[in-house]
Each structure stands twice: as C-alpha cells, then as structure tokens.
N, C-alpha and C. Protein backbone atom coordinates (compact mmCIF):
# COMPACT_ATOMS: atom_id res chain seq x y z
N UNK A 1 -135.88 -20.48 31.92
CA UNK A 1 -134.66 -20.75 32.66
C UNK A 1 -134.91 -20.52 34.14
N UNK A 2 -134.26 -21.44 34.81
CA UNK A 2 -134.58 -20.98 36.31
C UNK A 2 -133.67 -19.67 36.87
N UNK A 3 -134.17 -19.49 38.35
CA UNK A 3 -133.72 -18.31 39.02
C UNK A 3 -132.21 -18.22 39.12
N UNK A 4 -131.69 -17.32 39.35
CA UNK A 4 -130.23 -17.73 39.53
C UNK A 4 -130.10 -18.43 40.96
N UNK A 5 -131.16 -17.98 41.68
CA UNK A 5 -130.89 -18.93 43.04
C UNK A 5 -130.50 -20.15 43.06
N UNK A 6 -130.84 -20.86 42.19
CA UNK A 6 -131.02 -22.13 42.11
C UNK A 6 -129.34 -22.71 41.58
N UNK A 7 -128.97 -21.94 41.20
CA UNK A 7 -127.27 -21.97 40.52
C UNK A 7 -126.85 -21.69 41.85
N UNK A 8 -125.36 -22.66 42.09
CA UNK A 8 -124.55 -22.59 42.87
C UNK A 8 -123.24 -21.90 42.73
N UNK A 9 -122.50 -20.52 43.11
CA UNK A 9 -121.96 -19.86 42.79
C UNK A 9 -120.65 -20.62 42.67
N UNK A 10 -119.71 -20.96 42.27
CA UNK A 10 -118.54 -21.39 42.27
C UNK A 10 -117.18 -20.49 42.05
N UNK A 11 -117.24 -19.64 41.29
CA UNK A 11 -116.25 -18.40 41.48
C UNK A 11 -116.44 -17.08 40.64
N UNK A 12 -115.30 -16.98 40.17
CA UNK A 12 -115.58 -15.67 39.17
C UNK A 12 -114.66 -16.41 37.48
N UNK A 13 -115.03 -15.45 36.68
CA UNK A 13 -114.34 -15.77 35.70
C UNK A 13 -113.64 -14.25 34.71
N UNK A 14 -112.38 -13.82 34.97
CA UNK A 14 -112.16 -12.80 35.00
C UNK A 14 -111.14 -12.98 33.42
N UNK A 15 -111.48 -11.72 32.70
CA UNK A 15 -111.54 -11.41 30.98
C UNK A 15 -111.17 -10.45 30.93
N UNK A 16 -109.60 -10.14 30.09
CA UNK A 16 -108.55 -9.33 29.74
C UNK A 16 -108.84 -9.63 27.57
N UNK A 17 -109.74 -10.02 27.67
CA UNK A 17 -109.68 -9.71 25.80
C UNK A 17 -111.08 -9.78 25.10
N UNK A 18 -111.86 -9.37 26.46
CA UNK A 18 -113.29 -9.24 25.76
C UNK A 18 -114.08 -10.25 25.71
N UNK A 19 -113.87 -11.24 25.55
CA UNK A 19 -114.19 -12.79 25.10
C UNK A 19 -113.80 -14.29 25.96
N UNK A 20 -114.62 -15.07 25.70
CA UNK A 20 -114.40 -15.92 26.34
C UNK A 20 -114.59 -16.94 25.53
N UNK A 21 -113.73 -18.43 25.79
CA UNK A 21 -113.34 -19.57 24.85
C UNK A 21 -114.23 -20.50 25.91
N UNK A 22 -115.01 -21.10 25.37
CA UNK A 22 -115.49 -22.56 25.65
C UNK A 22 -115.28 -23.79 24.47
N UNK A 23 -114.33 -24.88 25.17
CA UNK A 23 -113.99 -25.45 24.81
C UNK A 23 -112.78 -26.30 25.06
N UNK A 24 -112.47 -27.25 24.46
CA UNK A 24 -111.35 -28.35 24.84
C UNK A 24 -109.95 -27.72 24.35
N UNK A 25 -109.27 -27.15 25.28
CA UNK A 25 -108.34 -26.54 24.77
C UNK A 25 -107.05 -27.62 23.87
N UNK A 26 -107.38 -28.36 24.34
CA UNK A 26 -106.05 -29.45 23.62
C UNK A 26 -106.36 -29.60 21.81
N UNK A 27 -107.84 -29.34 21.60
CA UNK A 27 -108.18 -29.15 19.87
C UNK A 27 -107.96 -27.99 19.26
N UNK A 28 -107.32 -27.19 19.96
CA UNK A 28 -106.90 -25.48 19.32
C UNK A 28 -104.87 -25.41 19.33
N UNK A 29 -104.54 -25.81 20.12
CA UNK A 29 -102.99 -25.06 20.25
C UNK A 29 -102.12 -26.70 20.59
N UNK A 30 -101.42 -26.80 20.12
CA UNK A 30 -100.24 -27.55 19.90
C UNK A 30 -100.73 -29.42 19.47
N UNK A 31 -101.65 -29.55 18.63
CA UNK A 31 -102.04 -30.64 17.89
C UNK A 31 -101.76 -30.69 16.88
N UNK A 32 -100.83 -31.21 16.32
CA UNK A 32 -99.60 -30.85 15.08
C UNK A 32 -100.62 -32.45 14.64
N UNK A 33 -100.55 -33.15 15.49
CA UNK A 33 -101.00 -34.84 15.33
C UNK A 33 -102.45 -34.94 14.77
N UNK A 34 -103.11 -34.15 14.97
CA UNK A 34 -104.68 -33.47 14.83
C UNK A 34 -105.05 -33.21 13.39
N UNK A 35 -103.63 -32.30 13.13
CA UNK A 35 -103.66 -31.72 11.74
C UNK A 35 -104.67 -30.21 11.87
N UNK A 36 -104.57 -29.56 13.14
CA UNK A 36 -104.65 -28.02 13.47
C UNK A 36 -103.97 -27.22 13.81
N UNK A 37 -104.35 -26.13 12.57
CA UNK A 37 -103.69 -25.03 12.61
C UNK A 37 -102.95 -24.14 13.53
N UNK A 38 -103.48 -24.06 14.35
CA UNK A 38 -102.83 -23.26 15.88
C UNK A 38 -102.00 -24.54 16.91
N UNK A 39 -100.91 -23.80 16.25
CA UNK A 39 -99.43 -24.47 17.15
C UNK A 39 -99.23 -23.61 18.43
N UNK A 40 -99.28 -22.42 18.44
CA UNK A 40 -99.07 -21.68 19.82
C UNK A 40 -100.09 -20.46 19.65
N UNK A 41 -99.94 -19.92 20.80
CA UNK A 41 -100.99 -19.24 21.12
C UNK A 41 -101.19 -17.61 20.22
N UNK A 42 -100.35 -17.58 19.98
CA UNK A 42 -100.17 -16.13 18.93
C UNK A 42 -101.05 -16.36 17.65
N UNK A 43 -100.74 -17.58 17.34
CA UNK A 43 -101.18 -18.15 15.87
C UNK A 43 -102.84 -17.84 15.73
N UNK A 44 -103.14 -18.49 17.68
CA UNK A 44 -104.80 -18.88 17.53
C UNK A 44 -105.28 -17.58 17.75
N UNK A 45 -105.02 -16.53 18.48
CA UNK A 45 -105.41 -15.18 18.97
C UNK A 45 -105.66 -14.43 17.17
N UNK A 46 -104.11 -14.21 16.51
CA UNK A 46 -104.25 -13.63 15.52
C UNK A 46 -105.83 -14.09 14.85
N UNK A 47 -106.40 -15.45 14.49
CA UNK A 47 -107.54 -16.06 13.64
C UNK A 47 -108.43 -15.56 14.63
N UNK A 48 -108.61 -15.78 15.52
CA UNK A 48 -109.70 -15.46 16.54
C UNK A 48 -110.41 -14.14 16.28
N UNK A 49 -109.55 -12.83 16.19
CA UNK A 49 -109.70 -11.76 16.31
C UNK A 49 -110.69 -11.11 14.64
N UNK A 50 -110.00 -12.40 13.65
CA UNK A 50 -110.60 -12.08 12.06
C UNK A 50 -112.01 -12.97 12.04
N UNK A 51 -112.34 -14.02 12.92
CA UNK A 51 -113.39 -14.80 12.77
C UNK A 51 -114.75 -14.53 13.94
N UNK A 52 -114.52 -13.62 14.01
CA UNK A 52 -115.55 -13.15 15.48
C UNK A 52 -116.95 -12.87 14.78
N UNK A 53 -118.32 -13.16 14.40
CA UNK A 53 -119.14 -13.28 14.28
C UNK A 53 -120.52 -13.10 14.83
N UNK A 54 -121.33 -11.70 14.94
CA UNK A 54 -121.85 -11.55 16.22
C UNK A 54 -122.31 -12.07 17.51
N UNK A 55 -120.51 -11.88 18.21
CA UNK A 55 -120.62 -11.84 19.02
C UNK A 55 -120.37 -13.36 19.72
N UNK A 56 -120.50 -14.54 18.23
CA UNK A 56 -120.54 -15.83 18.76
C UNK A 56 -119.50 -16.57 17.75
N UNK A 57 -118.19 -16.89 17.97
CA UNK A 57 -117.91 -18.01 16.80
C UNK A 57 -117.54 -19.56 16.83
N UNK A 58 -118.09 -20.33 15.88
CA UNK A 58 -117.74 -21.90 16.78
C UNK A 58 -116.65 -22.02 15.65
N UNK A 59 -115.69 -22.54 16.43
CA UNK A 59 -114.38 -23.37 15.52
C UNK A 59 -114.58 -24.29 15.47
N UNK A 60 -113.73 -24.98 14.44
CA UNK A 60 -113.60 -25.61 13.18
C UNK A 60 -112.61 -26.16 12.67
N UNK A 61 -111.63 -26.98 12.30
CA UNK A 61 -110.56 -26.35 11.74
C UNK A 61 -110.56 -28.05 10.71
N UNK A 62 -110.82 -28.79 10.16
CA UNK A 62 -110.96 -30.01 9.97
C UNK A 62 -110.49 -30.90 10.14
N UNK A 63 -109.27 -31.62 9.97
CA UNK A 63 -108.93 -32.81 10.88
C UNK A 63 -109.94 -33.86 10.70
N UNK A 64 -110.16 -34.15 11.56
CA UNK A 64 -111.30 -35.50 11.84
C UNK A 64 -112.87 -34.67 11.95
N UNK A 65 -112.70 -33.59 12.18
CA UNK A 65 -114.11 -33.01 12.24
C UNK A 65 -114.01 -31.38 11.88
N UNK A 66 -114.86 -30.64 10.85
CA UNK A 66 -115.04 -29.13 10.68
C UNK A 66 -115.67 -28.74 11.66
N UNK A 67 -116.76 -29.07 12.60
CA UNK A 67 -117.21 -28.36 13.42
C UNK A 67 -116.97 -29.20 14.56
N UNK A 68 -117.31 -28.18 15.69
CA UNK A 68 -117.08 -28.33 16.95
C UNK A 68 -115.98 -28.43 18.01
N UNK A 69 -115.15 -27.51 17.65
CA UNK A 69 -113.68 -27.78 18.62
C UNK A 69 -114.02 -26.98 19.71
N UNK A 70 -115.09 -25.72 19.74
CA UNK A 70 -115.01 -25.04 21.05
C UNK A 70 -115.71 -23.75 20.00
N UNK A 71 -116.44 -22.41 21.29
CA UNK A 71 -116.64 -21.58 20.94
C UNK A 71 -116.05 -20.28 21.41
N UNK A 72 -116.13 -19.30 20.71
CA UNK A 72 -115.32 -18.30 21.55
C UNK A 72 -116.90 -16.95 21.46
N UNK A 73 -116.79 -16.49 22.83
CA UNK A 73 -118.48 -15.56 23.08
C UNK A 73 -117.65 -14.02 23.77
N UNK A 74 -118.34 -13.16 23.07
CA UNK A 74 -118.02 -11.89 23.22
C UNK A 74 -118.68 -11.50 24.66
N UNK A 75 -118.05 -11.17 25.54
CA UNK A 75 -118.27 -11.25 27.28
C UNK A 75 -119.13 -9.81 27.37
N UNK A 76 -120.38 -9.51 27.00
CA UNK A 76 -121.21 -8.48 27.19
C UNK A 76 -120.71 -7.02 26.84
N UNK A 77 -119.74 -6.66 28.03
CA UNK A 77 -119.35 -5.07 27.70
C UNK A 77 -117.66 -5.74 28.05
N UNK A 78 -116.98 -6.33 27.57
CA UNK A 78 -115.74 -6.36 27.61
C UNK A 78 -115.24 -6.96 28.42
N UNK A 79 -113.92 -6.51 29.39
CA UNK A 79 -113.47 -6.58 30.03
C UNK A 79 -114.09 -7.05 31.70
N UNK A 80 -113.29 -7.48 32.61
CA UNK A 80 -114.26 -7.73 33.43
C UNK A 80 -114.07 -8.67 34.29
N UNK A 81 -114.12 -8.69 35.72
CA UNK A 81 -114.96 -9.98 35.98
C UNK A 81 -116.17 -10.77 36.32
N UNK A 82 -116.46 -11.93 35.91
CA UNK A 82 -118.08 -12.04 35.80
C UNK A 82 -118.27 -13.55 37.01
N UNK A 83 -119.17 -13.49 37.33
CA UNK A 83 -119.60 -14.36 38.24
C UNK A 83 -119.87 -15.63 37.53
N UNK A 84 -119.47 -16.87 38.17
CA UNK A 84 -119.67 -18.39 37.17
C UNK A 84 -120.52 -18.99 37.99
N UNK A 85 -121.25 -19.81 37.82
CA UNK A 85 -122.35 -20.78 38.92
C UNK A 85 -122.34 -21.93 38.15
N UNK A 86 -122.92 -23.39 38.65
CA UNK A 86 -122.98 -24.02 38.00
C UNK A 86 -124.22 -24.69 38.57
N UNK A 87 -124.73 -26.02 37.63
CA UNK A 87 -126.15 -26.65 37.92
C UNK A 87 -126.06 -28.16 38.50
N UNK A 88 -126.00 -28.53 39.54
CA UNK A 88 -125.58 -30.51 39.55
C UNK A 88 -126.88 -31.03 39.67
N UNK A 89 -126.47 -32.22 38.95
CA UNK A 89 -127.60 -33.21 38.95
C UNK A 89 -127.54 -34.04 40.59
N UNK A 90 -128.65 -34.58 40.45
CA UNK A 90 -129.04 -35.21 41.81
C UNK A 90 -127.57 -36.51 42.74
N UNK A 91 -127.04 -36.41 41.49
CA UNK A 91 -125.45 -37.20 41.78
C UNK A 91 -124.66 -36.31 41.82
N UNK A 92 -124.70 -34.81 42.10
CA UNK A 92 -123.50 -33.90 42.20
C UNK A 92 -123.06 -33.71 41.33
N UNK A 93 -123.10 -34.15 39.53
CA UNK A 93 -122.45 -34.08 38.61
C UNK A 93 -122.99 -32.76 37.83
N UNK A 94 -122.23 -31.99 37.98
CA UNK A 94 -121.86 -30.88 36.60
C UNK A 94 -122.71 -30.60 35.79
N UNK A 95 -124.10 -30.03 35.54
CA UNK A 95 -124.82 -30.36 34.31
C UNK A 95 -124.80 -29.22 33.38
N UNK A 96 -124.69 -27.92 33.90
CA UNK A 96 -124.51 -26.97 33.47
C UNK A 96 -124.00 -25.63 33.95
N UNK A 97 -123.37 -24.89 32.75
CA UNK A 97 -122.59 -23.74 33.47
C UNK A 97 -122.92 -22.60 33.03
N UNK A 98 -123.02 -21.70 33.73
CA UNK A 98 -123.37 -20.01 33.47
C UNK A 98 -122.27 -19.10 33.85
N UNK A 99 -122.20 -18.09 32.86
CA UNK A 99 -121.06 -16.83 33.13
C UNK A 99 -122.48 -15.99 32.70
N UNK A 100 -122.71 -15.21 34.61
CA UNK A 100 -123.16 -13.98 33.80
C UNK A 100 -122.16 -12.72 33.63
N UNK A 101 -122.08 -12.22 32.45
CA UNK A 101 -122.05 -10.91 31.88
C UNK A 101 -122.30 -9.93 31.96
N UNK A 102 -123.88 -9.31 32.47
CA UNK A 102 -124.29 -8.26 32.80
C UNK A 102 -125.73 -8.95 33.69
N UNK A 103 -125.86 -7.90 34.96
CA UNK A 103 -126.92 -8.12 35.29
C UNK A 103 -128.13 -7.32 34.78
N UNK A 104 -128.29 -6.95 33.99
CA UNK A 104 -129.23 -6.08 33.43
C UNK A 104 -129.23 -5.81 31.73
C-alpha cells in the first residue's frame, strides 16, 4: 500500500457507536419496494448490534440480491474522530477511500 502521503486528506470522519457503515444507504432503511427489512433506523441499529462479526459484517438482506448492500467495520478503539483521505485517478475521479483508525 502506498504512503499516506500520497492520500489527499479530505476531512475527518467522526463515530458515536463504535462502527462505521459503508455503503448505499437507500438499500438498508426505508425500501419497503426492495422488500428490506429496515424501515427506520431503530429497526437497522437493533440487527446491526446482533450481527457484528469480527469486527467486519457485510449485509444482506435478499430482495434482488443476499449479498452486498454495504458493510458495517468496527472503528479500531471506538469512539472517535478519524482522519478520511482519498486516492484520484489521473481524471480527478475518486478511486479510493481510507479512514484511518489508529495510527499505530
């Protein structure tokens, strides 16, 4: 992996539940049309909290697809805020993103 130099800092990303969700939020909470489970946000927190898996869990929920709606990643030591950077391709576009967690 390259240096972090090479990542362009873009902000922070600050975590009140330990964890962090990557993913399309519109495939988790109010897709009744989808045919998924989490209508509001209480619903998805409560499952979240029983499906945590060290440290990494990818949802699921079936519909049109069992895997891949988003992941949810246990943010190092908790709480926090963590620094975000990202990677652009030679067209400025987005290629990849980093939250570090701990520097050490």
């Amino acid at each position: 992996m390259e240096n972090i130099e090479e990542w362009e800092k873009v902000g922070t990303f600050d975590v009140d539940a330990g964890l962090c969700w990557i993913g399309d939020p519109c495939y988790i909470i109010g897709c009744e049309d989808l045919d998924y489970p989490y209508l509001n946000w209480d619903d998805f927190c409560n499952e979240l909290f029983k499906k945590d898996e060290n440290g990494v869990t990818e949802w699921g929920h079936g519909g049109k697809s069992s895997q891949g709606k988003g992941l949810t990643i246990q943010t190092g030591y908790g709480d926090g805020e963590y620094p975000v950077y990202v990677k652009r391709n030679t067209e400025g576009v987005i290629i990849e993103v980093r939250i570090v967690f701990s520097e050490g």
